[in-house]
Protein backbone atom coordinates (compact mmCIF):
# COMPACT_ATOMS: atom_id res chain seq x y z
CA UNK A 1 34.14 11.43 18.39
CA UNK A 2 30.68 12.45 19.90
CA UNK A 3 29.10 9.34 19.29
CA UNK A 4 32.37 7.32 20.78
CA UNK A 5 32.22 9.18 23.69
CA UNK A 6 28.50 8.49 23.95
CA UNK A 7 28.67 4.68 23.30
CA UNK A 8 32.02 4.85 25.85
CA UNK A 9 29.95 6.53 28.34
CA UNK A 10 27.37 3.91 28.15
CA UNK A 11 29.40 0.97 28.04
CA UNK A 12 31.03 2.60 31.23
CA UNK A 13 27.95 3.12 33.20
CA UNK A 14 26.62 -0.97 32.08
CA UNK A 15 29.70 -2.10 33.13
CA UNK A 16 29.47 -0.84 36.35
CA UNK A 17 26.04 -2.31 37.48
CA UNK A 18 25.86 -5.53 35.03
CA UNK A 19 28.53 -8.14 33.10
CA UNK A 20 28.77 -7.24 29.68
CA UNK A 21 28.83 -9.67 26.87
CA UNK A 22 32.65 -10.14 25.33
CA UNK A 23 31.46 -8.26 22.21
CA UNK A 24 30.84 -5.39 24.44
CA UNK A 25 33.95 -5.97 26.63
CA UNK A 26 36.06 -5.64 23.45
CA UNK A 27 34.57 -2.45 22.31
CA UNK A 28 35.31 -0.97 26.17
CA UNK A 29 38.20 -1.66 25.93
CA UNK A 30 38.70 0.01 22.14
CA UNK A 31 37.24 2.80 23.09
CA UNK A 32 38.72 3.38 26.41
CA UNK A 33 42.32 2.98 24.34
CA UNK A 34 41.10 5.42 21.57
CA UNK A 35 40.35 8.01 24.51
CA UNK A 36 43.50 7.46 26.14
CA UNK A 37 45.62 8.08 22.97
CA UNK A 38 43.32 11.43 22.50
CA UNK A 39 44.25 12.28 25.75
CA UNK A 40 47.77 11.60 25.57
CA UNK A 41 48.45 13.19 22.60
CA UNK A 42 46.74 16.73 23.54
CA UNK A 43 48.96 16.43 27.01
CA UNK A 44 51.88 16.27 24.70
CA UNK A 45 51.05 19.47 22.28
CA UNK A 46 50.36 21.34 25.76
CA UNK A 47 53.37 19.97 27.17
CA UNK A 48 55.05 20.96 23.84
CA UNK A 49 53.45 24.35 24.09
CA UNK A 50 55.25 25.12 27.79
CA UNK A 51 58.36 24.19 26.83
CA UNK A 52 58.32 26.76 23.88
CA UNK A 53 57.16 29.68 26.39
């Protein structure tokens, strides 16, 4: 996940100050989706975890 995040990070920062090629666009956009499901899915399990309390 490290290196995802790395790559992510660096594709972020790129795309910020420069076009990226569609190749690059494409894995942004991968990535960013991967992350997003990550995230969604550990709100859910604490989200889970409150409603048990």
């Amino acid at each position: 996940m490290s290196n995802n995040m790395e790559r992510l990070l660096g594709l972020m920062q790129r795309f910020q100050n420069e076009d990226l090629s569609l190749d690059e666009a494409i894995e942004l956009r991968r990535l960013s989706a991967e992350f997003a499901n990550i995230c969604g899915e550990t709100v859910e399990k604490k989200m889970d975890e409150f409603i048990e309390k």
